[in-house]
PDB file of N, CA and C in Angstrom:
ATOM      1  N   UNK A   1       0.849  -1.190   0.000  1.00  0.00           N
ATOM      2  CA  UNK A   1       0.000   0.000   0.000  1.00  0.00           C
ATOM      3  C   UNK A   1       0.885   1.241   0.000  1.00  0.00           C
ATOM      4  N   UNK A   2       0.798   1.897  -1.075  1.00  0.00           N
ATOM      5  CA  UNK A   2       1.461   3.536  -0.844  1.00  0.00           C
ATOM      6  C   UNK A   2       0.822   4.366  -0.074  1.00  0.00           C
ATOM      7  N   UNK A   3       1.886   5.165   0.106  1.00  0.00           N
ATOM      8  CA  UNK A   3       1.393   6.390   1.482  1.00  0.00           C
ATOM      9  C   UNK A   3       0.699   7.323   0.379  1.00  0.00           C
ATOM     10  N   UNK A   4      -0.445   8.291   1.122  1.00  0.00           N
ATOM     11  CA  UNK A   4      -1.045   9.235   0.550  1.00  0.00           C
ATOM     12  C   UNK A   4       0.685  10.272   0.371  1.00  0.00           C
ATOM     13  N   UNK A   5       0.729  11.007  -0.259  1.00  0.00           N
ATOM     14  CA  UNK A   5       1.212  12.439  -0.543  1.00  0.00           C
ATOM     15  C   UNK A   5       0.797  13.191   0.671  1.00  0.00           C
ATOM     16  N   UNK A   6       2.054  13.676   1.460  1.00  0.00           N
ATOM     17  CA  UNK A   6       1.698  15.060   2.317  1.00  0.00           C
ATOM     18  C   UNK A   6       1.391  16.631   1.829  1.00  0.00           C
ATOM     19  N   UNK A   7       0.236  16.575   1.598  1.00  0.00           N
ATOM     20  CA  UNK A   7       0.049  17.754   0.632  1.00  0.00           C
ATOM     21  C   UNK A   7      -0.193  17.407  -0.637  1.00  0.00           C
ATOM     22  N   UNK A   8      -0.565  18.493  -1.553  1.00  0.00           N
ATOM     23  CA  UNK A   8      -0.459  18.946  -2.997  1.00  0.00           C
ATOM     24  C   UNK A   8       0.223  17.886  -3.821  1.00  0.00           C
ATOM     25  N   UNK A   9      -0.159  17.485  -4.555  1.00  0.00           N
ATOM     26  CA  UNK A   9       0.466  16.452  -5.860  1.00  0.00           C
ATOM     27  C   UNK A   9       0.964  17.877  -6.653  1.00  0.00           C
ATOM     28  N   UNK A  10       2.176  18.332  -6.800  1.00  0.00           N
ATOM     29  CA  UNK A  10       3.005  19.095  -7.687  1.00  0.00           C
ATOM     30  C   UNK A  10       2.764  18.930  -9.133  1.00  0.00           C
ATOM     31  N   UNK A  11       2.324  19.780 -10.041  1.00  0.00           N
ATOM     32  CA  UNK A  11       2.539  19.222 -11.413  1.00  0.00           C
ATOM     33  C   UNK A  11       3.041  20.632 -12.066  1.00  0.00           C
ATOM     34  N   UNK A  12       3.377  20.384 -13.250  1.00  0.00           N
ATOM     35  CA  UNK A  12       3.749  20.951 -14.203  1.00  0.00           C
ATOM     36  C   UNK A  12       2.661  22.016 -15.115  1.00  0.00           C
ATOM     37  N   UNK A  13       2.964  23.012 -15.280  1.00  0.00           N
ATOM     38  CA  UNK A  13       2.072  24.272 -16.107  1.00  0.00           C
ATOM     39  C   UNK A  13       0.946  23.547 -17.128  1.00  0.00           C
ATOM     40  N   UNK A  14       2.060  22.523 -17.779  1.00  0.00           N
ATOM     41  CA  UNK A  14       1.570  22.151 -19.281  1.00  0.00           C
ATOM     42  C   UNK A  14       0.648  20.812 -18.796  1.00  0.00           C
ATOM     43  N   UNK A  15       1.067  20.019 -17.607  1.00  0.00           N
ATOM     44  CA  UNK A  15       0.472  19.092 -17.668  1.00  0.00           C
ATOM     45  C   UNK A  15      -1.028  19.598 -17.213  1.00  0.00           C
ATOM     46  N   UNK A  16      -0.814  20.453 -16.305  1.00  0.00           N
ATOM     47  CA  UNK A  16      -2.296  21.140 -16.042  1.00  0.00           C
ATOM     48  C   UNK A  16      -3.098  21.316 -17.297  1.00  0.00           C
ATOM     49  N   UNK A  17      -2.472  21.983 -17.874  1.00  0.00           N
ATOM     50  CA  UNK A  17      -3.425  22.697 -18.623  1.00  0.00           C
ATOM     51  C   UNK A  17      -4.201  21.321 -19.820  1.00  0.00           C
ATOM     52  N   UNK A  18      -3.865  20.298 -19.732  1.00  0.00           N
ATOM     53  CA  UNK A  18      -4.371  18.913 -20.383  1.00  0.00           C
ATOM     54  C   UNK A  18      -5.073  18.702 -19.739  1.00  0.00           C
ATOM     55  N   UNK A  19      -5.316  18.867 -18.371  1.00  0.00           N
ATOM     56  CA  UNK A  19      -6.489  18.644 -17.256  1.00  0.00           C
ATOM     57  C   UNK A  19      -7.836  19.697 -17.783  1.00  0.00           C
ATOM     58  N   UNK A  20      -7.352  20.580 -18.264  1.00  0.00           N
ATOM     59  CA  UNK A  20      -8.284  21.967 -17.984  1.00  0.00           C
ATOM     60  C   UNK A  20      -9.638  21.398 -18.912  1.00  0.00           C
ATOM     61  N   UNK A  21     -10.809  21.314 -18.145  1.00  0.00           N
ATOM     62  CA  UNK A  21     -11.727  21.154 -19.130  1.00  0.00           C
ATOM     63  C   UNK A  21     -13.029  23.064 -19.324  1.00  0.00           C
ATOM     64  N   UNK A  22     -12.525  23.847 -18.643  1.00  0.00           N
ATOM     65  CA  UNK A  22     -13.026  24.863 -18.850  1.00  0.00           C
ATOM     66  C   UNK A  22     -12.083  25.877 -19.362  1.00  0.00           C
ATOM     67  N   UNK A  23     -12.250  26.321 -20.464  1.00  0.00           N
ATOM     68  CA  UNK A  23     -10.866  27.671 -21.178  1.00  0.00           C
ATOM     69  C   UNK A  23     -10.730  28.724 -19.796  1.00  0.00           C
ATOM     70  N   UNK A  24      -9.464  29.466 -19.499  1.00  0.00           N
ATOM     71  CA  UNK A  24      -9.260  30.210 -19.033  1.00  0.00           C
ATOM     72  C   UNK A  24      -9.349  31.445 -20.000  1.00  0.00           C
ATOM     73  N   UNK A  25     -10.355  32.268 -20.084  1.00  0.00           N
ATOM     74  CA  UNK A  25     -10.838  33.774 -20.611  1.00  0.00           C
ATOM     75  C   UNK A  25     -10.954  34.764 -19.612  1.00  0.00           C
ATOM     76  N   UNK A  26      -9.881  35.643 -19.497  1.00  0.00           N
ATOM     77  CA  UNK A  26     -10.212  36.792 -18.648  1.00  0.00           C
ATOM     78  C   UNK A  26     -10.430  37.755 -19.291  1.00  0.00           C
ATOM     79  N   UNK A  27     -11.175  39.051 -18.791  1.00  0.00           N
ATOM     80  CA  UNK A  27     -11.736  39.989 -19.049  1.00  0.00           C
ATOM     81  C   UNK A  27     -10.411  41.330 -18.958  1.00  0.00           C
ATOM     82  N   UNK A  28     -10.572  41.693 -19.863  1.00  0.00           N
ATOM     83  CA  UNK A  28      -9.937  42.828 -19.876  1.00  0.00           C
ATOM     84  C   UNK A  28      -9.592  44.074 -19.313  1.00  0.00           C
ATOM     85  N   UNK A  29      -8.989  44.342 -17.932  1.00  0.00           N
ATOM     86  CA  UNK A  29      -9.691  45.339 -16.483  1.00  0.00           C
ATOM     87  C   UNK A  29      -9.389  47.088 -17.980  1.00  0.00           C
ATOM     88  N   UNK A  30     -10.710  47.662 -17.677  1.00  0.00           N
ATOM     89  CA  UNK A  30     -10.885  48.716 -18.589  1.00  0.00           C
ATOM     90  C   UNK A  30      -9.592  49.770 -17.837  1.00  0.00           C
ATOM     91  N   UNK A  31      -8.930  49.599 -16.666  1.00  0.00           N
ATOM     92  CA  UNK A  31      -7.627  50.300 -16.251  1.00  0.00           C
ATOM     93  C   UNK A  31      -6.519  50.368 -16.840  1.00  0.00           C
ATOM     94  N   UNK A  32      -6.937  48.684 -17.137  1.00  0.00           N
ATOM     95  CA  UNK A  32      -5.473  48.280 -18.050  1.00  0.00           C
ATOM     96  C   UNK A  32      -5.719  48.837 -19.412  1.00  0.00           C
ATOM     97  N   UNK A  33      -6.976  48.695 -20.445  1.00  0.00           N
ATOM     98  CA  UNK A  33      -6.551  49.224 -21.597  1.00  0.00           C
ATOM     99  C   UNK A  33      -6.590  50.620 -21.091  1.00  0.00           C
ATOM    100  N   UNK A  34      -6.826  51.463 -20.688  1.00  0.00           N
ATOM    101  CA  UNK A  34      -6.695  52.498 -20.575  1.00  0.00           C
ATOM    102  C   UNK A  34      -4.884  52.806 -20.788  1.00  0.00           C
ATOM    103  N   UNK A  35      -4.622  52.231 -19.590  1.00  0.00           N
ATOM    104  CA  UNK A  35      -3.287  52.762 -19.944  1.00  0.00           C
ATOM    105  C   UNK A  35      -2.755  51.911 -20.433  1.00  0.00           C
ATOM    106  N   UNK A  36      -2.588  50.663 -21.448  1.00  0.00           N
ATOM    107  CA  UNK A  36      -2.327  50.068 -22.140  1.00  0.00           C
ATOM    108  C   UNK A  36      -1.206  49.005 -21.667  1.00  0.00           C
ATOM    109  N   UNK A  37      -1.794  48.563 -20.441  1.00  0.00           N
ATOM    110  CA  UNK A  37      -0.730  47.740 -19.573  1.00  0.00           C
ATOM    111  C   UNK A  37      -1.091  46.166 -20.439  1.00  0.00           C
ATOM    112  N   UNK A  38      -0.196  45.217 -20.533  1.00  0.00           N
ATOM    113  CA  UNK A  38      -0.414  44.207 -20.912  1.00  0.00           C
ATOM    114  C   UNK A  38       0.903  43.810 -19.834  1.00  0.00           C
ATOM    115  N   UNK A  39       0.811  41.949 -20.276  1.00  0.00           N
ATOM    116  CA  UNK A  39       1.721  41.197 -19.552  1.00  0.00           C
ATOM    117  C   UNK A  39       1.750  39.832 -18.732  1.00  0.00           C
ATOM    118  N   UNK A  40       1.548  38.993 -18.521  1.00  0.00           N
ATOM    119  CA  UNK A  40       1.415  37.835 -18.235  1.00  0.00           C
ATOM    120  C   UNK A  40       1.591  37.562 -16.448  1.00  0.00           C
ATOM    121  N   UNK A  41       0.298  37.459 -15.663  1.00  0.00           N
ATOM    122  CA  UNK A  41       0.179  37.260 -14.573  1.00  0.00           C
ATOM    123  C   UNK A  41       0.680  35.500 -14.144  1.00  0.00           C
ATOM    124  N   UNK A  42       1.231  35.557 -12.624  1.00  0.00           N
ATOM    125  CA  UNK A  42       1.674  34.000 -13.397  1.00  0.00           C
ATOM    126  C   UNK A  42       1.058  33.856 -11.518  1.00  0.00           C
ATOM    127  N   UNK A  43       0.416  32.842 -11.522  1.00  0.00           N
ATOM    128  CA  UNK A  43      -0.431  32.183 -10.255  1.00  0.00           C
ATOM    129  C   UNK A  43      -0.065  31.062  -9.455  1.00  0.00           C
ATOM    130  N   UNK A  44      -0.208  30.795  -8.286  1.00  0.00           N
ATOM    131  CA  UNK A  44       0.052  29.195  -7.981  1.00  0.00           C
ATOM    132  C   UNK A  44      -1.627  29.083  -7.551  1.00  0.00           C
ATOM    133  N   UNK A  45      -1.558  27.872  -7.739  1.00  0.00           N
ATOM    134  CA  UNK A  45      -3.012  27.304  -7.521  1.00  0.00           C
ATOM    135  C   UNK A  45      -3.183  25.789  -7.475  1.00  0.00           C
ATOM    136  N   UNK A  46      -4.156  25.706  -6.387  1.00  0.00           N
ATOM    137  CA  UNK A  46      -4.722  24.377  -5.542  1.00  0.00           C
ATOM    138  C   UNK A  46      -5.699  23.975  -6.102  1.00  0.00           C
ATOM    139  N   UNK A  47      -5.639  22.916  -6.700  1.00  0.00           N
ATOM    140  CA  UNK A  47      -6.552  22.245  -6.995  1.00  0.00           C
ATOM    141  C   UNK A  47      -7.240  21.175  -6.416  1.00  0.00           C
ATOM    142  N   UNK A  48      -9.085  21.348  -6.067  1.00  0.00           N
ATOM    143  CA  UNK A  48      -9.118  20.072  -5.317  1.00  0.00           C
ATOM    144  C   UNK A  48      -9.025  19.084  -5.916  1.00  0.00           C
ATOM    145  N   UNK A  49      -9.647  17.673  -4.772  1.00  0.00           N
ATOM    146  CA  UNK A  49     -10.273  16.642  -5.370  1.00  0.00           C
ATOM    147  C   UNK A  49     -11.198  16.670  -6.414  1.00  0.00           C
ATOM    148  N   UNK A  50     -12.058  17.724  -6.694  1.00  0.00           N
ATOM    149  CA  UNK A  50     -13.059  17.782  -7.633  1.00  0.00           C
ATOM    150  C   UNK A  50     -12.804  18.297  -8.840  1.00  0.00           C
ATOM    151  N   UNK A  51     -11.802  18.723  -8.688  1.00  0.00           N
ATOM    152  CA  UNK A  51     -11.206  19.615  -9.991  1.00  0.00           C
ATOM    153  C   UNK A  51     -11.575  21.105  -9.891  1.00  0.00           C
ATOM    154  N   UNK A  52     -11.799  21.451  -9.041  1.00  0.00           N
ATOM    155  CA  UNK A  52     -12.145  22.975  -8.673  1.00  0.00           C
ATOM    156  C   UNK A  52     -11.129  23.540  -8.365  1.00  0.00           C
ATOM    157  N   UNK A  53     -10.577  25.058  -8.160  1.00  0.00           N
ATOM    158  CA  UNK A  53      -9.709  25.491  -7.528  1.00  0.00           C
ATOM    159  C   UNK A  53     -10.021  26.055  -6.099  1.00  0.00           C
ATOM    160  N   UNK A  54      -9.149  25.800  -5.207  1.00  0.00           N
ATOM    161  CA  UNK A  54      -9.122  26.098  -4.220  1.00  0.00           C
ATOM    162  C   UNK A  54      -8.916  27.159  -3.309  1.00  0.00           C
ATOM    163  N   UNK A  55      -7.554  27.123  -4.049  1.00  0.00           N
ATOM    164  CA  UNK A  55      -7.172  28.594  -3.735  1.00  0.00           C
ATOM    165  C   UNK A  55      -5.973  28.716  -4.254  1.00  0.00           C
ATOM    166  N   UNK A  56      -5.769  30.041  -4.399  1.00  0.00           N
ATOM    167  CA  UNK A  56      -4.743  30.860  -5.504  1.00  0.00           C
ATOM    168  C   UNK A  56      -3.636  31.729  -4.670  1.00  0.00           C
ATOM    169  N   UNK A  57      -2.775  32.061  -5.189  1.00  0.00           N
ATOM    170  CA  UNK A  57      -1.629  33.164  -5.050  1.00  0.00           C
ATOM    171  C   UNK A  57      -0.767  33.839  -6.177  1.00  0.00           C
ATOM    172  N   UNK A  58      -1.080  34.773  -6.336  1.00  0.00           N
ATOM    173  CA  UNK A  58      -0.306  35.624  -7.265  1.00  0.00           C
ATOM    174  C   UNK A  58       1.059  35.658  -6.784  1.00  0.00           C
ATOM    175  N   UNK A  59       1.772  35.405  -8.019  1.00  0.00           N
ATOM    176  CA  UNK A  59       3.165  35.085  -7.675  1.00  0.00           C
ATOM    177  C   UNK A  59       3.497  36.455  -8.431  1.00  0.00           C
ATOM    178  N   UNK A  60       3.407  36.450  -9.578  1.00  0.00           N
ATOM    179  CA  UNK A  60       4.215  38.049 -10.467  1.00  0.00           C
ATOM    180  C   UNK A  60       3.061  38.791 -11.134  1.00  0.00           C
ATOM    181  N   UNK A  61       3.102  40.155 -11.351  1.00  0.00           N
ATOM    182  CA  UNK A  61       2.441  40.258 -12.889  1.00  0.00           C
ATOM    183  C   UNK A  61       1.791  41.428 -12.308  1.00  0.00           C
ATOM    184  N   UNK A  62       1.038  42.439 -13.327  1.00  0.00           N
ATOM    185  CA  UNK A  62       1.165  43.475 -13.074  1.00  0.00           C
ATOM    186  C   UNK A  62      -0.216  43.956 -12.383  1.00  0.00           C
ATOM    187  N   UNK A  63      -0.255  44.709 -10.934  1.00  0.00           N
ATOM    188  CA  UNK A  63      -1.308  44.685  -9.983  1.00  0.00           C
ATOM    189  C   UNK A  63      -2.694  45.348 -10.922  1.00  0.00           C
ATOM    190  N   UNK A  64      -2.709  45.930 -12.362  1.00  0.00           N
ATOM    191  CA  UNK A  64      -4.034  46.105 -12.947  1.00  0.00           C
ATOM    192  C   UNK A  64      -4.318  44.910 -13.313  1.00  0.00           C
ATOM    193  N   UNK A  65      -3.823  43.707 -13.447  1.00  0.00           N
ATOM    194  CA  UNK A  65      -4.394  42.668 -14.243  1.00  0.00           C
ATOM    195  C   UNK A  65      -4.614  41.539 -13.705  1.00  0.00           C
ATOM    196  N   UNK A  66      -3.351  41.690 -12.161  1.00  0.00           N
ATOM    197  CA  UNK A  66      -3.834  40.257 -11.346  1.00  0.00           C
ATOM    198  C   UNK A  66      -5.465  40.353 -10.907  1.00  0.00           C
ATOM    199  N   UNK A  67      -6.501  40.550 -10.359  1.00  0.00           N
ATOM    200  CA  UNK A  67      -7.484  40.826 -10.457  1.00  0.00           C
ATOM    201  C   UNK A  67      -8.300  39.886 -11.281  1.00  0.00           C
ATOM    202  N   UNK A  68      -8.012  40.551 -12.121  1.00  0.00           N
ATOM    203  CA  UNK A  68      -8.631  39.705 -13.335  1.00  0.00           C
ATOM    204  C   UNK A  68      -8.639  38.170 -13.900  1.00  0.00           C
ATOM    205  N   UNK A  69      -6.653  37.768 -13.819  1.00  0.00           N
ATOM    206  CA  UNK A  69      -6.791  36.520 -14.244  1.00  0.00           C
ATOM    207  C   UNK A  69      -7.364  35.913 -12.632  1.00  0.00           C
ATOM    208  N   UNK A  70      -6.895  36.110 -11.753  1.00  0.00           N
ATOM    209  CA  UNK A  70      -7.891  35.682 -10.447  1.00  0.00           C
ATOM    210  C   UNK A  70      -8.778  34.952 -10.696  1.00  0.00           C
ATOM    211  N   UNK A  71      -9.750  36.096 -11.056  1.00  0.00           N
ATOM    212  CA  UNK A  71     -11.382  35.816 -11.378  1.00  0.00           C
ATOM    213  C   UNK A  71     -11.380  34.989 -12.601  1.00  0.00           C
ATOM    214  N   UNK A  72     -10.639  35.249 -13.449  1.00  0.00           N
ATOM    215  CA  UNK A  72     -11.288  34.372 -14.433  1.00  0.00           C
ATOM    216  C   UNK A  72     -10.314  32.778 -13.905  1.00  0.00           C
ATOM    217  N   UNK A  73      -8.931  32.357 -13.338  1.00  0.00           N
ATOM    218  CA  UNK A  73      -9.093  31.078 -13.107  1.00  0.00           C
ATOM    219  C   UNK A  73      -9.822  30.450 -11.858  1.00  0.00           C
ATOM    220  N   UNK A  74     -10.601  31.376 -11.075  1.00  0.00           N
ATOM    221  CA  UNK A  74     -11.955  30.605 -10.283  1.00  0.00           C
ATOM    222  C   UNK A  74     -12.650  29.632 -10.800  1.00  0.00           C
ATOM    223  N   UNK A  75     -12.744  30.629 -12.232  1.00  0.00           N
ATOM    224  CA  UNK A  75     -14.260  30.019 -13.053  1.00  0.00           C
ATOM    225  C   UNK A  75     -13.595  28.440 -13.868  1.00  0.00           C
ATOM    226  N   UNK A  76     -12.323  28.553 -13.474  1.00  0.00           N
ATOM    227  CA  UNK A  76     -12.064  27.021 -14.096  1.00  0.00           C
ATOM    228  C   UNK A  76     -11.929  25.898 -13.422  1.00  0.00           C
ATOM    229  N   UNK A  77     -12.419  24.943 -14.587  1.00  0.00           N
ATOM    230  CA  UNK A  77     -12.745  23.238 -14.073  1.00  0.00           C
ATOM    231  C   UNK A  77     -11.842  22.761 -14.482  1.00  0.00           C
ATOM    232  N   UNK A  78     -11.198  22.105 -13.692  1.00  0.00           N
ATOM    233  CA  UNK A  78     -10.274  20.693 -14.633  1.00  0.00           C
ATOM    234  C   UNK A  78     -10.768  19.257 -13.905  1.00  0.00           C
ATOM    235  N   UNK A  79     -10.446  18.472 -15.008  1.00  0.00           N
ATOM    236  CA  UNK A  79     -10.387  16.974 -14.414  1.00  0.00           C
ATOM    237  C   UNK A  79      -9.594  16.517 -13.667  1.00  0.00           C
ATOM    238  N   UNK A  80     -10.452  15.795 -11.958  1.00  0.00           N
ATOM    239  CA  UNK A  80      -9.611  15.964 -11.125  1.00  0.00           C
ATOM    240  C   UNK A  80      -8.381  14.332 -11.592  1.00  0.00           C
ATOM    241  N   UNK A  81      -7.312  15.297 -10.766  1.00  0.00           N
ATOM    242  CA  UNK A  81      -6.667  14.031 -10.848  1.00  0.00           C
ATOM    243  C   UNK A  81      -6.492  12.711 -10.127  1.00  0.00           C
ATOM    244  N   UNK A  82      -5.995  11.803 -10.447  1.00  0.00           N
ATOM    245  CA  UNK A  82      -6.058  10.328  -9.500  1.00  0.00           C
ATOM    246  C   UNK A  82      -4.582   9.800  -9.432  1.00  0.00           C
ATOM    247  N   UNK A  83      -4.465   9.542  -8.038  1.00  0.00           N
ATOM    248  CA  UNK A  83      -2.866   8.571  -7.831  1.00  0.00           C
ATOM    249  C   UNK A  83      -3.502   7.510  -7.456  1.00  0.00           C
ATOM    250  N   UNK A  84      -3.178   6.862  -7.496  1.00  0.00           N
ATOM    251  CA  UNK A  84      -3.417   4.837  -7.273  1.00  0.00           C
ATOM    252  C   UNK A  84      -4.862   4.959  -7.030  1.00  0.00           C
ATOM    253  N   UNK A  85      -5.959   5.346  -8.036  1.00  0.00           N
ATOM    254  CA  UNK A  85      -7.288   5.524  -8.224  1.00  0.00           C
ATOM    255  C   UNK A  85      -7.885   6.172  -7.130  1.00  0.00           C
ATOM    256  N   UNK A  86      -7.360   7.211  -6.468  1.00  0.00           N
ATOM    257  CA  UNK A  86      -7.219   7.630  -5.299  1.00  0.00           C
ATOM    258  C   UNK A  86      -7.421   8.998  -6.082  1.00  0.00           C
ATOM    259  N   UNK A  87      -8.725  10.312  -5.867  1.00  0.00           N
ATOM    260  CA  UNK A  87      -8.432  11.523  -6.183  1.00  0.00           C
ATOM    261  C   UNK A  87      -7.234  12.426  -5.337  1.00  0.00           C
ATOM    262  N   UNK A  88      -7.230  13.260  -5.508  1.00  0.00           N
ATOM    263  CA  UNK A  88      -6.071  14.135  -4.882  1.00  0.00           C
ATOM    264  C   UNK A  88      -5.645  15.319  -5.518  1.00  0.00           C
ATOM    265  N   UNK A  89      -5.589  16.221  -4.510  1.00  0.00           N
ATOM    266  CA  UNK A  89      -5.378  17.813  -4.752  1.00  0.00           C
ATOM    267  C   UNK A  89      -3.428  17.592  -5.050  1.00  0.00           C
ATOM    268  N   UNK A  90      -3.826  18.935  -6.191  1.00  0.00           N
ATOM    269  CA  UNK A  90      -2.916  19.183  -7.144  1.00  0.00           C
ATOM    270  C   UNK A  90      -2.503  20.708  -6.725  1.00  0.00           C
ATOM    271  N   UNK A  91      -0.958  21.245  -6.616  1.00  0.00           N
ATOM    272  CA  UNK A  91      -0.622  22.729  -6.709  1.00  0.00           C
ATOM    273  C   UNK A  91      -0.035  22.936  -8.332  1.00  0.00           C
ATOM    274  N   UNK A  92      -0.500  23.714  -8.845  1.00  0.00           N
ATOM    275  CA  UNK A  92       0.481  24.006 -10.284  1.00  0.00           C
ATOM    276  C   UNK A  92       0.414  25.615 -10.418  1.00  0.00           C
ATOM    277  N   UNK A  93       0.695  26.103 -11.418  1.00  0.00           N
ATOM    278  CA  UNK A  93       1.199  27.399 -11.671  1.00  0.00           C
ATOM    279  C   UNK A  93       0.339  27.352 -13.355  1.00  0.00           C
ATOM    280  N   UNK A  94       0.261  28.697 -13.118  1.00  0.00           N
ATOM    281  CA  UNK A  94      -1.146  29.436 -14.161  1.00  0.00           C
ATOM    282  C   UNK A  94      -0.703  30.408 -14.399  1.00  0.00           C
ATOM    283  N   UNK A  95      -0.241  30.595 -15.647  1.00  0.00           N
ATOM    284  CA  UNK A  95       0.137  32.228 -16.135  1.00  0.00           C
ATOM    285  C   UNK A  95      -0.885  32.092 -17.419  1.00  0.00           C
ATOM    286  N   UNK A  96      -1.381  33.453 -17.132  1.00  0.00           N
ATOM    287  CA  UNK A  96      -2.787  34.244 -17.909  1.00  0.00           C
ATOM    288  C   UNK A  96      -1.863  35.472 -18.276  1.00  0.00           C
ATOM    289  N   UNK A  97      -2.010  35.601 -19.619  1.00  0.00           N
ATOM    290  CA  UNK A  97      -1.264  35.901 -20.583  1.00  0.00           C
ATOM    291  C   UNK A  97      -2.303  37.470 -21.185  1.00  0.00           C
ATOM    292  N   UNK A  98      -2.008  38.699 -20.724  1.00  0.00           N
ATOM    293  CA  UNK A  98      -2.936  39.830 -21.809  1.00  0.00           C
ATOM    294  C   UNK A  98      -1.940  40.266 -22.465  1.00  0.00           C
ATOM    295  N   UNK A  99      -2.727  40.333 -23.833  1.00  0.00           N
ATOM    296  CA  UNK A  99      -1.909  41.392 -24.808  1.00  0.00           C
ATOM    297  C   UNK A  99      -3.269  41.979 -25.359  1.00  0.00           C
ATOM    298  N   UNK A 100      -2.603  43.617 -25.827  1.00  0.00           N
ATOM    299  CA  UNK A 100      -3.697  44.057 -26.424  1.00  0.00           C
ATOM    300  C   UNK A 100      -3.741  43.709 -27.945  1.00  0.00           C
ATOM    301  N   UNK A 101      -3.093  43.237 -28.540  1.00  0.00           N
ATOM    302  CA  UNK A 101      -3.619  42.652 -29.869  1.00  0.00           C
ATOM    303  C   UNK A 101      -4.560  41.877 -29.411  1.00  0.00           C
ATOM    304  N   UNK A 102      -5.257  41.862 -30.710  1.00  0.00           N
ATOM    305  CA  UNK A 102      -6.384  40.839 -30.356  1.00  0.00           C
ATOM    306  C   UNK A 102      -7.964  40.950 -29.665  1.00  0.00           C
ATOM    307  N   UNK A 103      -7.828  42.003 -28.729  1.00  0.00           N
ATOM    308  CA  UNK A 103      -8.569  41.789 -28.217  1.00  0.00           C
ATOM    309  C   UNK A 103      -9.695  43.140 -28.272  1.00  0.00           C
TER     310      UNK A 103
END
């Protein structure tokens, strides 16, 4: 029998984002286009058993826009993950990416 994990199952940016079954879309804070801030907020985040997030921490990125990707990776679902058919909370890292092209 393996031991549970103390804590967080660690993963990787990319492997997350293969989990993600809801797009991460954030909204554009009207501060930022104003003054035309762009730049890539980068997050740590808990994922439960359910695939929900748990809870977050802004690690870098610029204080008009953390806000935003915040809110918009709340609104995301991923498929939770399983160790020895066993669910289990996941920490990974989330960078939400604005540029004003595009948008």
């Amino acid at each position: 029998r393996t031991a549970k994990p103390s804590g967080p199952l660690k993963v990787s940016a990319g492997v997350a984002a293969g989990q993600l079954l809801t797009p991460i879309h954030p909204q554009y804070p009207a501060i930022a286009l104003a003054s035309r801030t762009q730049g890539t907020v980068v997050v740590t985040a808990i994922i439960g058993t359910d695939g929900r997030i748990d809870s977050l921490r802004v690690v870098s990125g610029s204080p008009l826009l953390a806000n935003a990707a915040v809110e918009a990776i709340r609104q995301a679902r991923y498929r939770p993950w399983t160790l020895n058919g066993e669910p289990v909370e996941v920490e990974t890292t989330i960078n939400v990416v604005f540029t004003l092209d595009g948008n």
